[in-house]
PDB file of N, CA and C in Angstrom:
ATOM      1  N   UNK A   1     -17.486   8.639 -12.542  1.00  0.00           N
ATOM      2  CA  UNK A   1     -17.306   7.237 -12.280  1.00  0.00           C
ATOM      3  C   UNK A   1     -18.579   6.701 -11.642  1.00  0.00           C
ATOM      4  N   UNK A   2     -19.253   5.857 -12.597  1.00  0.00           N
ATOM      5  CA  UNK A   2     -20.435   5.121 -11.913  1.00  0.00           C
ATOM      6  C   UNK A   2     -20.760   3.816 -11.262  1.00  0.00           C
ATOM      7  N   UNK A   3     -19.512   2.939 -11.398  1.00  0.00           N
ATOM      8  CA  UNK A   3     -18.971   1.878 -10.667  1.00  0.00           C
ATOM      9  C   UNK A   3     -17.978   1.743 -10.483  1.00  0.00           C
ATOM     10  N   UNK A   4     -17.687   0.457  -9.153  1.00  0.00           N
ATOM     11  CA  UNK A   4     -16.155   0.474  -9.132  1.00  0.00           C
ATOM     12  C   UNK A   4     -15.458   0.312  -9.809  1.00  0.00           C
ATOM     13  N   UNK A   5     -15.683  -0.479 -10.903  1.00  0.00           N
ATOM     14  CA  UNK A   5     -14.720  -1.128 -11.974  1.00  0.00           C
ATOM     15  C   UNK A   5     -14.435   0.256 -12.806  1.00  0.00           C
ATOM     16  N   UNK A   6     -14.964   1.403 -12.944  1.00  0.00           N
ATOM     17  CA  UNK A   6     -14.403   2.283 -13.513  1.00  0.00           C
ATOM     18  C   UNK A   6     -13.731   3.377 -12.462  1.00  0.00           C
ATOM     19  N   UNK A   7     -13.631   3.732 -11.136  1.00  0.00           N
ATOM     20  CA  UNK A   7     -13.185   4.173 -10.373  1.00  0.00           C
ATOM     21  C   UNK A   7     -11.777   3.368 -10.226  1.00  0.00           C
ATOM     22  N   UNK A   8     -11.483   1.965 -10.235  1.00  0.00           N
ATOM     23  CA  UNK A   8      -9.832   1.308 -10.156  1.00  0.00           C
ATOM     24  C   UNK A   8      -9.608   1.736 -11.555  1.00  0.00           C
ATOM     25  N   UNK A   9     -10.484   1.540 -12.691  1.00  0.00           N
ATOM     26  CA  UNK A   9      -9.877   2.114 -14.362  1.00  0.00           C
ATOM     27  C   UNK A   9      -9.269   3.652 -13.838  1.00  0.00           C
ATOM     28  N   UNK A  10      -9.993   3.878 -13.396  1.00  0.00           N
ATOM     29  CA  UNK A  10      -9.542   6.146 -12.960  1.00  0.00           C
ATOM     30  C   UNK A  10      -8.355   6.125 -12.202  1.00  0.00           C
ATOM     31  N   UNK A  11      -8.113   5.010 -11.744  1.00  0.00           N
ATOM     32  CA  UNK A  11      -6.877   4.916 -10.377  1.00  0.00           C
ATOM     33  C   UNK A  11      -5.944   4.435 -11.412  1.00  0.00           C
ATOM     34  N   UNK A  12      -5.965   3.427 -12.550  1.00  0.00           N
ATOM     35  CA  UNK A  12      -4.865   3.059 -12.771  1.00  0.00           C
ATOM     36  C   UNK A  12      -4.506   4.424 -13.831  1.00  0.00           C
ATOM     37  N   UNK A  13      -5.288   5.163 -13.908  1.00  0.00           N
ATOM     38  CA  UNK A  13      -4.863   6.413 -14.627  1.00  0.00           C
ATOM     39  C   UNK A  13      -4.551   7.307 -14.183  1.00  0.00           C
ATOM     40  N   UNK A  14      -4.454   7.849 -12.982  1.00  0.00           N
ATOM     41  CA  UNK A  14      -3.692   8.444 -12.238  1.00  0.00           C
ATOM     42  C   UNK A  14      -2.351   8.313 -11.870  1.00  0.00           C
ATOM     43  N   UNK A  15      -1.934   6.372 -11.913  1.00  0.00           N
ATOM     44  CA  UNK A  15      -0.961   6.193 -11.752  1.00  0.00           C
ATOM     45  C   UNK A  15      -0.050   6.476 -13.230  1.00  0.00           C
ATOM     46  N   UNK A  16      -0.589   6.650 -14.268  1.00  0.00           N
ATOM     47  CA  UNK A  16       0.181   7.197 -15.141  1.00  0.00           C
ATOM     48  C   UNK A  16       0.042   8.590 -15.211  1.00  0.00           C
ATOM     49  N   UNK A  17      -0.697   9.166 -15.124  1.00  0.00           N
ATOM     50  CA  UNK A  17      -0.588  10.851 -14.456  1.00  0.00           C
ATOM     51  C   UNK A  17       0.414  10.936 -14.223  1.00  0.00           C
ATOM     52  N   UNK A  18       0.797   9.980 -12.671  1.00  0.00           N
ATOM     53  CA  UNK A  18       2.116  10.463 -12.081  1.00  0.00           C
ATOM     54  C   UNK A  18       2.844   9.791 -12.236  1.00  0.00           C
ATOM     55  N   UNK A  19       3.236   8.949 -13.490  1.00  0.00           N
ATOM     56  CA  UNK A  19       4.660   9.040 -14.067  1.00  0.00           C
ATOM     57  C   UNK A  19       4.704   7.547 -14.086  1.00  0.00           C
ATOM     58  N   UNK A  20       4.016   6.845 -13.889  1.00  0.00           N
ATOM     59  CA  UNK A  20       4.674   5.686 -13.904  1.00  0.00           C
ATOM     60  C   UNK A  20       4.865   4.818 -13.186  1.00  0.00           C
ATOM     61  N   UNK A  21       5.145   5.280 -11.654  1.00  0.00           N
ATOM     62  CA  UNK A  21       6.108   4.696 -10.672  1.00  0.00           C
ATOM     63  C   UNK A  21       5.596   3.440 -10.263  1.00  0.00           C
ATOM     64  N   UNK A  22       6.870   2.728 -10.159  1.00  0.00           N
ATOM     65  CA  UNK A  22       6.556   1.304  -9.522  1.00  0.00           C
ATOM     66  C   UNK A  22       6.135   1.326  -8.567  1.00  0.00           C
ATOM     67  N   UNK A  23       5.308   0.092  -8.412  1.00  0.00           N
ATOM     68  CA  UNK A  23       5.096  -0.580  -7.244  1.00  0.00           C
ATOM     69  C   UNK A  23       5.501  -0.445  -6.148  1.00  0.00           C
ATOM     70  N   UNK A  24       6.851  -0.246  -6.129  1.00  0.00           N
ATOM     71  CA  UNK A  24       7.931  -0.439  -4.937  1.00  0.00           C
ATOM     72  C   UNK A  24       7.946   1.065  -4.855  1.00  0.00           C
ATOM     73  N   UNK A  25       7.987   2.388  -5.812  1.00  0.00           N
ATOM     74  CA  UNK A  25       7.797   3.564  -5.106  1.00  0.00           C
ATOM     75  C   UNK A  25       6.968   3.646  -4.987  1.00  0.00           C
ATOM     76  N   UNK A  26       5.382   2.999  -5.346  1.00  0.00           N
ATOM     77  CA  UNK A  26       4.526   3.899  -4.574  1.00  0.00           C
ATOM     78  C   UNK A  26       3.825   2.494  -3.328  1.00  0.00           C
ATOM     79  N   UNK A  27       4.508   2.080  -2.870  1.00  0.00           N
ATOM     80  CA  UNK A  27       4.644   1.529  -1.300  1.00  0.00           C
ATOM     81  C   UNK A  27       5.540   1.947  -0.645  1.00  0.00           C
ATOM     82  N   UNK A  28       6.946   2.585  -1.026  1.00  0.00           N
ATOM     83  CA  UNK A  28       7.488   3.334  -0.056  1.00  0.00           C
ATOM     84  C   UNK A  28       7.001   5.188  -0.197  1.00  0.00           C
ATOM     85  N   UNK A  29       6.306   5.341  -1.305  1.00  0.00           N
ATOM     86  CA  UNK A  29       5.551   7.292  -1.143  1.00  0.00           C
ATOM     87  C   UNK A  29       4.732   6.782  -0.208  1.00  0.00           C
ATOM     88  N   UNK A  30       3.829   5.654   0.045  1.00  0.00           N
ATOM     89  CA  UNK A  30       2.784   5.454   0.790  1.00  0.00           C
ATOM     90  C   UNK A  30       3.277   5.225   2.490  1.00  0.00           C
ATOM     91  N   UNK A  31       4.615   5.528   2.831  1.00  0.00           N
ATOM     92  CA  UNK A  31       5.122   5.601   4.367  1.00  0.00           C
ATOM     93  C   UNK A  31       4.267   3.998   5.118  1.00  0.00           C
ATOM     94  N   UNK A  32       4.336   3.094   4.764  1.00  0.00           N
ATOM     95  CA  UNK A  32       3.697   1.747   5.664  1.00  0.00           C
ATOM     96  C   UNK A  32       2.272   1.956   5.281  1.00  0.00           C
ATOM     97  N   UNK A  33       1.822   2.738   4.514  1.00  0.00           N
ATOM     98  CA  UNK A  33       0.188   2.051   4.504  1.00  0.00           C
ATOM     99  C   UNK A  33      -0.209   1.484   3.081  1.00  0.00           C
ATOM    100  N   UNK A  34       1.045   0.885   2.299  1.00  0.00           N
ATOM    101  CA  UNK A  34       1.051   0.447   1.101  1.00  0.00           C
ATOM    102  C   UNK A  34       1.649  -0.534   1.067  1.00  0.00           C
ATOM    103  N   UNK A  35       1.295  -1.750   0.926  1.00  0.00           N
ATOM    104  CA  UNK A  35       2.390  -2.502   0.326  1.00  0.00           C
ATOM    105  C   UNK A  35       2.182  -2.687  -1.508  1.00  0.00           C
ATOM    106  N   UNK A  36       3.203  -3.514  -2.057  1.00  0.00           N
ATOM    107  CA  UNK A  36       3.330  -3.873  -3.543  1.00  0.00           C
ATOM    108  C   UNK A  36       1.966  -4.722  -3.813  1.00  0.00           C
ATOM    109  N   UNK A  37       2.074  -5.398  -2.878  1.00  0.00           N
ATOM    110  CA  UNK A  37       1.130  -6.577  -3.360  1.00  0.00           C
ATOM    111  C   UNK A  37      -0.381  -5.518  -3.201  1.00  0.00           C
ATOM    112  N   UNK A  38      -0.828  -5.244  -2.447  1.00  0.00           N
ATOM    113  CA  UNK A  38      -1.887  -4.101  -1.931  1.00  0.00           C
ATOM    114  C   UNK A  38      -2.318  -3.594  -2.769  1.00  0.00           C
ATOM    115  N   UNK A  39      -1.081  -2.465  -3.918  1.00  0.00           N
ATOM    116  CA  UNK A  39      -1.449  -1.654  -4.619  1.00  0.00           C
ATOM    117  C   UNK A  39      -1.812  -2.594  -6.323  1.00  0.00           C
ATOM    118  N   UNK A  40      -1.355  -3.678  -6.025  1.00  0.00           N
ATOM    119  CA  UNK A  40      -1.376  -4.156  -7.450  1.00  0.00           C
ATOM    120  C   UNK A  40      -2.926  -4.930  -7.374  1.00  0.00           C
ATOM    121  N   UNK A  41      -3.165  -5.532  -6.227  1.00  0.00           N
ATOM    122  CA  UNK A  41      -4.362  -6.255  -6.471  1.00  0.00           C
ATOM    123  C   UNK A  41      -5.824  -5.269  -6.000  1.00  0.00           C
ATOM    124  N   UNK A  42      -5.551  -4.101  -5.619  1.00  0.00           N
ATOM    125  CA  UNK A  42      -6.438  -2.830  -5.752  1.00  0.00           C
ATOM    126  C   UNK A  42      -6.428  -2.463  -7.590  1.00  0.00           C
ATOM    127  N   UNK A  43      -5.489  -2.507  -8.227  1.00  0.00           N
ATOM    128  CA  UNK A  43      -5.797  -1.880  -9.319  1.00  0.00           C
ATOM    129  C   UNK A  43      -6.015  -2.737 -10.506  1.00  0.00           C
ATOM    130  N   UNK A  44      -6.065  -4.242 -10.011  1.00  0.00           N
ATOM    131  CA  UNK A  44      -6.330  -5.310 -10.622  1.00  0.00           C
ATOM    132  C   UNK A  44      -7.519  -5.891 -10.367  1.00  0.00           C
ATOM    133  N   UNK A  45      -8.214  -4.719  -9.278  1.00  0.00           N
ATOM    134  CA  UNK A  45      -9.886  -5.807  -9.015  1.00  0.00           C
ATOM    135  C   UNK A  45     -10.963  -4.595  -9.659  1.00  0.00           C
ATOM    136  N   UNK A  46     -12.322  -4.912  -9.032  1.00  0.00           N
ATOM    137  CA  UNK A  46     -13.119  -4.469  -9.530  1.00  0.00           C
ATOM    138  C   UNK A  46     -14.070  -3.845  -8.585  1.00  0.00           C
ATOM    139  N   UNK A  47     -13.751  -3.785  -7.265  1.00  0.00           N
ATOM    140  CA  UNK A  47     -14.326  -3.848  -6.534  1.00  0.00           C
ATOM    141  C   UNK A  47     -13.372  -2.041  -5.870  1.00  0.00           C
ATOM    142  N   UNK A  48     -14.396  -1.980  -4.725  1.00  0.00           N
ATOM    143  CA  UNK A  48     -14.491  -0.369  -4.280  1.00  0.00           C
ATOM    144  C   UNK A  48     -13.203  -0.774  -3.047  1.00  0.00           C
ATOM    145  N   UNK A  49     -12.126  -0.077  -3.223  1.00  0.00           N
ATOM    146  CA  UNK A  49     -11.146  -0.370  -2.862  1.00  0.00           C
ATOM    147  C   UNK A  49     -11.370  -0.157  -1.192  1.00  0.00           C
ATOM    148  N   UNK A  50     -10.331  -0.725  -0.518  1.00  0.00           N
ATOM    149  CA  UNK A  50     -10.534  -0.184   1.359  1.00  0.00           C
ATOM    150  C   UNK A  50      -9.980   1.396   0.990  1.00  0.00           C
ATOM    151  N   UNK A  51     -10.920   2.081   2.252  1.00  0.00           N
ATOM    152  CA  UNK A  51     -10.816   3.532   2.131  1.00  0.00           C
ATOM    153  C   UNK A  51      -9.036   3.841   2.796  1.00  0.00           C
ATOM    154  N   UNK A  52      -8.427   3.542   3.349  1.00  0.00           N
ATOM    155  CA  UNK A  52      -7.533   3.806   3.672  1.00  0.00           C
ATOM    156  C   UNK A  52      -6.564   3.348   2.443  1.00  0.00           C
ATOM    157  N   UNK A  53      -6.827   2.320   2.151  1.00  0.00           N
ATOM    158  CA  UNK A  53      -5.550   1.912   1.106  1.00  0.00           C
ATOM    159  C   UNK A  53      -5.975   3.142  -0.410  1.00  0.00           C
ATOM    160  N   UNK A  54      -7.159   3.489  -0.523  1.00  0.00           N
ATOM    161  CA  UNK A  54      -7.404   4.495  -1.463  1.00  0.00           C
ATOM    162  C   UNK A  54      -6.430   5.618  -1.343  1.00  0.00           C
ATOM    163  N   UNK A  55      -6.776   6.005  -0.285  1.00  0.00           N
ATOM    164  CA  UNK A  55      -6.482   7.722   0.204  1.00  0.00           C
ATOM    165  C   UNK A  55      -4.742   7.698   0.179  1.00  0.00           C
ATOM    166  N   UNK A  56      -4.077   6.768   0.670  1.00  0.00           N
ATOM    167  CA  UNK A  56      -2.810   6.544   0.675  1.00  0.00           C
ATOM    168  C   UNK A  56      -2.650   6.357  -0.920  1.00  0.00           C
ATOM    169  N   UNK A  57      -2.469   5.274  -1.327  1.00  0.00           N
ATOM    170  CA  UNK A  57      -2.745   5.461  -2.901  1.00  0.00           C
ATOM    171  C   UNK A  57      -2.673   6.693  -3.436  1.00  0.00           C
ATOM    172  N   UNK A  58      -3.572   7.815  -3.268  1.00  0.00           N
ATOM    173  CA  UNK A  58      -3.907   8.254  -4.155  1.00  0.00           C
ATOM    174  C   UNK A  58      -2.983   9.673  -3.450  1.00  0.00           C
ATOM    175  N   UNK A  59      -2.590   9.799  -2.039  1.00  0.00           N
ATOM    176  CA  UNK A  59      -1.198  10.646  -2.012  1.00  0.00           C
ATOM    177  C   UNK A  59       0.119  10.450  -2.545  1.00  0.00           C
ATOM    178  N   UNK A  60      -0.326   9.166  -2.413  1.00  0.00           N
ATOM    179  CA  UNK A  60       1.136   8.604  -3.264  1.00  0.00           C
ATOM    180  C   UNK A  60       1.769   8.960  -4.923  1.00  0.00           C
ATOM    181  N   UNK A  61       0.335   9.100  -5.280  1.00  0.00           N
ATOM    182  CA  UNK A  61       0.415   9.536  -6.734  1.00  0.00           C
ATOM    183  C   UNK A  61       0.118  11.248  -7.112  1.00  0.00           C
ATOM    184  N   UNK A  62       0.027  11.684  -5.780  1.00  0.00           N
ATOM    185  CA  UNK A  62       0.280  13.021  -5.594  1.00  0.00           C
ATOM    186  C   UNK A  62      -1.178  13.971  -6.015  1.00  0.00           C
ATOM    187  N   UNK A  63      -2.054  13.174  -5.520  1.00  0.00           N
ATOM    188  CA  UNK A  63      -3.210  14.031  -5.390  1.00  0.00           C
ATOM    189  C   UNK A  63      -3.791  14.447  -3.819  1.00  0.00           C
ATOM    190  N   UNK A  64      -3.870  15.822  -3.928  1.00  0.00           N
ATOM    191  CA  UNK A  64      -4.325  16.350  -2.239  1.00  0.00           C
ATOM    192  C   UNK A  64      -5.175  17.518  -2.873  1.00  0.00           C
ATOM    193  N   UNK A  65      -5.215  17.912  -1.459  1.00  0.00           N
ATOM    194  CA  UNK A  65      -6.396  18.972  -1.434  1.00  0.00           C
ATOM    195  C   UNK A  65      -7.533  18.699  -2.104  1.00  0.00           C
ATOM    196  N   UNK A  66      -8.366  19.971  -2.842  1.00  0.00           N
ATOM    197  CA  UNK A  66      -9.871  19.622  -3.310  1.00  0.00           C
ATOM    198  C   UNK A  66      -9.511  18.788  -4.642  1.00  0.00           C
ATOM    199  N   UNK A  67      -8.754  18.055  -5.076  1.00  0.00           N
ATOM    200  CA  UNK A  67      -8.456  17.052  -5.800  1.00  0.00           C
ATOM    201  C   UNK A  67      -8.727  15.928  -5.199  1.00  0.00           C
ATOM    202  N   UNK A  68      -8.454  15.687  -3.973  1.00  0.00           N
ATOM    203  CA  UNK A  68      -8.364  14.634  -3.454  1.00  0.00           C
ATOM    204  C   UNK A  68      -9.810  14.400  -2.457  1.00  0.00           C
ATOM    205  N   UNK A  69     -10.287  15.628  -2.308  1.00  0.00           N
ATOM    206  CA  UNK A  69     -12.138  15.703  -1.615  1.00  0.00           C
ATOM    207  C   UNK A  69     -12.747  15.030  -2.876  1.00  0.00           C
ATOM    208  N   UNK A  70     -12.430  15.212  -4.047  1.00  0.00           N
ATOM    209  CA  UNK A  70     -13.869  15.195  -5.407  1.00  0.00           C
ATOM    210  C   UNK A  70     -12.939  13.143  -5.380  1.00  0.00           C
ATOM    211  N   UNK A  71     -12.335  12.652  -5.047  1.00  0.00           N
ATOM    212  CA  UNK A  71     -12.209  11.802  -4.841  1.00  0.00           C
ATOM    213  C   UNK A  71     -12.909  10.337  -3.876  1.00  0.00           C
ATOM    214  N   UNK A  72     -13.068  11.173  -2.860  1.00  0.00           N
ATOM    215  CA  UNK A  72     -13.174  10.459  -1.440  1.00  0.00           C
ATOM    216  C   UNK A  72     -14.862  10.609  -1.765  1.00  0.00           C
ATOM    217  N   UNK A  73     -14.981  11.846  -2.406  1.00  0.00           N
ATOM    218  CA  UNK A  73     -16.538  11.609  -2.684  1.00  0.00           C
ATOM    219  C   UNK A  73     -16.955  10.755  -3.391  1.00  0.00           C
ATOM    220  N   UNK A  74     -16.474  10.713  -4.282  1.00  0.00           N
ATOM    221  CA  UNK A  74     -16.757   9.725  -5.536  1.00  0.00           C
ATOM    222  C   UNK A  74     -16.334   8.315  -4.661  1.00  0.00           C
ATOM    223  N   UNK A  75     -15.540   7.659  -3.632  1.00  0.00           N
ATOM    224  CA  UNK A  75     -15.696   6.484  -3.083  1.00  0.00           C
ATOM    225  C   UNK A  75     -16.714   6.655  -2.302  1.00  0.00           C
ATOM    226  N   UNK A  76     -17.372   7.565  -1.561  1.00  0.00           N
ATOM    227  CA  UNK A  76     -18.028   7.329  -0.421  1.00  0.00           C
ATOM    228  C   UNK A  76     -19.579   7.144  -1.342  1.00  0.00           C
ATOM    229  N   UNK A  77     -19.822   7.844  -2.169  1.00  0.00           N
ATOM    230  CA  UNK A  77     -20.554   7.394  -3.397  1.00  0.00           C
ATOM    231  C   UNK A  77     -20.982   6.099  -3.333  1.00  0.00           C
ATOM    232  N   UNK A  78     -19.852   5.672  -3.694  1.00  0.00           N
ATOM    233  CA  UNK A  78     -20.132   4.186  -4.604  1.00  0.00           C
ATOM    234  C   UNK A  78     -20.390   3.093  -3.258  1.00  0.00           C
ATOM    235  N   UNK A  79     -19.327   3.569  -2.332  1.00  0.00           N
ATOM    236  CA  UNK A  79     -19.239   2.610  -0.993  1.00  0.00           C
ATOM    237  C   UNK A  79     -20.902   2.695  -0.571  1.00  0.00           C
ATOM    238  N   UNK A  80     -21.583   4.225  -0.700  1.00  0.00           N
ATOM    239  CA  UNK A  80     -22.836   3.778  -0.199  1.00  0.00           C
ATOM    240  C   UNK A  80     -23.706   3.253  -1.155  1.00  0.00           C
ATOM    241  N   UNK A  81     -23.378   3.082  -1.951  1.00  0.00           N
ATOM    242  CA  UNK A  81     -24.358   2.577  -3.336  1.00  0.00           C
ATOM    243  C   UNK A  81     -24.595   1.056  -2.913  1.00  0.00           C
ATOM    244  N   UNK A  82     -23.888   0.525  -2.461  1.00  0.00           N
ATOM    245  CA  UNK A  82     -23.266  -1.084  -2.310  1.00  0.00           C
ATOM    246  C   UNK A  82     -24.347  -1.562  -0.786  1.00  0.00           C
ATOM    247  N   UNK A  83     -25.038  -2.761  -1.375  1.00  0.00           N
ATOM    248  CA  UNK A  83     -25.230  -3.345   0.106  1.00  0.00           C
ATOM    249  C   UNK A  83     -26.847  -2.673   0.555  1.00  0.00           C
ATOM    250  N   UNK A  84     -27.217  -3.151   1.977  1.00  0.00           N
ATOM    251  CA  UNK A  84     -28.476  -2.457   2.402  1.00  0.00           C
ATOM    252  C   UNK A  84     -28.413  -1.214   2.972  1.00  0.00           C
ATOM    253  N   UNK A  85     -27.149  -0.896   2.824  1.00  0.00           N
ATOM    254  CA  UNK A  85     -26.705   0.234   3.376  1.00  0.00           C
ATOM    255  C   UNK A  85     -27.628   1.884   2.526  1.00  0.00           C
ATOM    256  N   UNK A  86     -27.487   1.108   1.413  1.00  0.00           N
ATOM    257  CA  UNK A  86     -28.007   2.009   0.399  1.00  0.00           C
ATOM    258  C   UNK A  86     -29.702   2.340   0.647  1.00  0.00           C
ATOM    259  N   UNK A  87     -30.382   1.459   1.148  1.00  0.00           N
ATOM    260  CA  UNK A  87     -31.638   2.026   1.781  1.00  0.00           C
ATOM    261  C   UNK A  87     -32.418   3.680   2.236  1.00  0.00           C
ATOM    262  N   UNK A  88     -31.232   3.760   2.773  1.00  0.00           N
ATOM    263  CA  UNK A  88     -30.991   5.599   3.348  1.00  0.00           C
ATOM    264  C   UNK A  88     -30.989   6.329   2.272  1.00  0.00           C
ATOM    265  N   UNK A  89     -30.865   6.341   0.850  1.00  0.00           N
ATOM    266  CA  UNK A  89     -30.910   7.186  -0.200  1.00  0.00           C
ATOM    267  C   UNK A  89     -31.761   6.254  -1.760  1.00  0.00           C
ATOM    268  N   UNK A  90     -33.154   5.996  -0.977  1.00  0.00           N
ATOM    269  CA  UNK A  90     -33.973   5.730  -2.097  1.00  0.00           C
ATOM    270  C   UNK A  90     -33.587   6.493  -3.332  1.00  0.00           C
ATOM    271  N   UNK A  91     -34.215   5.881  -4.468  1.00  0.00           N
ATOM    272  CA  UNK A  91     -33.995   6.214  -5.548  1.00  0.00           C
ATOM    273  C   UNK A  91     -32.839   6.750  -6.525  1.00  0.00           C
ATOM    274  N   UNK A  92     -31.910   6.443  -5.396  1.00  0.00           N
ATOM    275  CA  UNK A  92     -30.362   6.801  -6.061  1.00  0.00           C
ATOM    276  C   UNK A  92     -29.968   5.603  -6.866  1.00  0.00           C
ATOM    277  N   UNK A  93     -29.576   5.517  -8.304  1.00  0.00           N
ATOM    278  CA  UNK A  93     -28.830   4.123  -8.491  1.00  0.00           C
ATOM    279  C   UNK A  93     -27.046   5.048  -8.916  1.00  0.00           C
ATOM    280  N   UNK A  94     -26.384   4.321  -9.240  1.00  0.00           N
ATOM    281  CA  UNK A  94     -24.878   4.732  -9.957  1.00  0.00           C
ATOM    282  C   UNK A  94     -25.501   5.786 -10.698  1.00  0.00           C
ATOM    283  N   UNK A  95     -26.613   5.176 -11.954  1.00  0.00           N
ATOM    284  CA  UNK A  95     -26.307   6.471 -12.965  1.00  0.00           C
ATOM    285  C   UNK A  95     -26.821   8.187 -12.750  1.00  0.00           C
ATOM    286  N   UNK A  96     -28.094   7.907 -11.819  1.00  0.00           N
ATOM    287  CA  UNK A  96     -28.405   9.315 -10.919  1.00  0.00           C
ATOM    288  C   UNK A  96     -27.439  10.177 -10.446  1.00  0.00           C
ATOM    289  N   UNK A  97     -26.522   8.683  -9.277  1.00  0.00           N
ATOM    290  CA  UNK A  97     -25.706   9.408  -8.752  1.00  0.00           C
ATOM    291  C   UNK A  97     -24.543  10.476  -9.409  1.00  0.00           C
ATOM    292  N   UNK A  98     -23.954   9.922 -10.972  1.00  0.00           N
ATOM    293  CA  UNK A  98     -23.843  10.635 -11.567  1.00  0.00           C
ATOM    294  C   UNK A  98     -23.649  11.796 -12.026  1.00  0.00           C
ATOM    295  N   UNK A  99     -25.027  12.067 -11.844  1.00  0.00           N
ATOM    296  CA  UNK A  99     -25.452  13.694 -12.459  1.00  0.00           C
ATOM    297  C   UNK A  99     -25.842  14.157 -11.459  1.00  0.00           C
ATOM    298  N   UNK A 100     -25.656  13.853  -9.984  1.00  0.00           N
ATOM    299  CA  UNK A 100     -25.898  14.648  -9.147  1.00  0.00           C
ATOM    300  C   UNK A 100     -24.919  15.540  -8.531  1.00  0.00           C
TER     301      UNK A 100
END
């Protein structure tokens, strides 16, 4: 995944991974750190989701362990790609990051 807009594409495919589930189950799998509205306009934008609403999300749909590390990497990725933040890792763009 080399931008966000394909990292929420990877999320809404996970949510068919795991089956399907509505809205309403996966804000109550998510124990209060999900709501309906939350999860729908995360997988309806384009943008690098909040890290907490990710990680919940993405237990919800039943990914943990080193499934869920090659994840958080791939946001912390992109989150630093974004902004002047990205300064600290000259010469990195998305598609480098990539293949690194």
């Amino acid at each position: 995944m080399a931008t966000p807009a394909q990292l929420v594409e990877a999320l809404r495919a996970v949510r068919i991974w795991a089956g399907s589930p509505s809205l309403r189950t996966l804000e109550t799998r998510g124990k209060g750190r999900l709501s309906k509205s939350s999860v729908g306009a995360m997988l309806n934008s384009e943008e690098v989701p909040k890290y907490e609403r990710f990680v919940a999300y993405l237990y919800a749909c039943g990914i943990r362990d080193k499934n869920l590390d090659v994840w958080v990497f791939t946001w912390r990725r992109l989150k630093a790609l974004q902004g002047p933040e990205s300064q600290w890792m000259p010469g990195l763009t998305s598609v480098t990051a990539t293949f690194g």
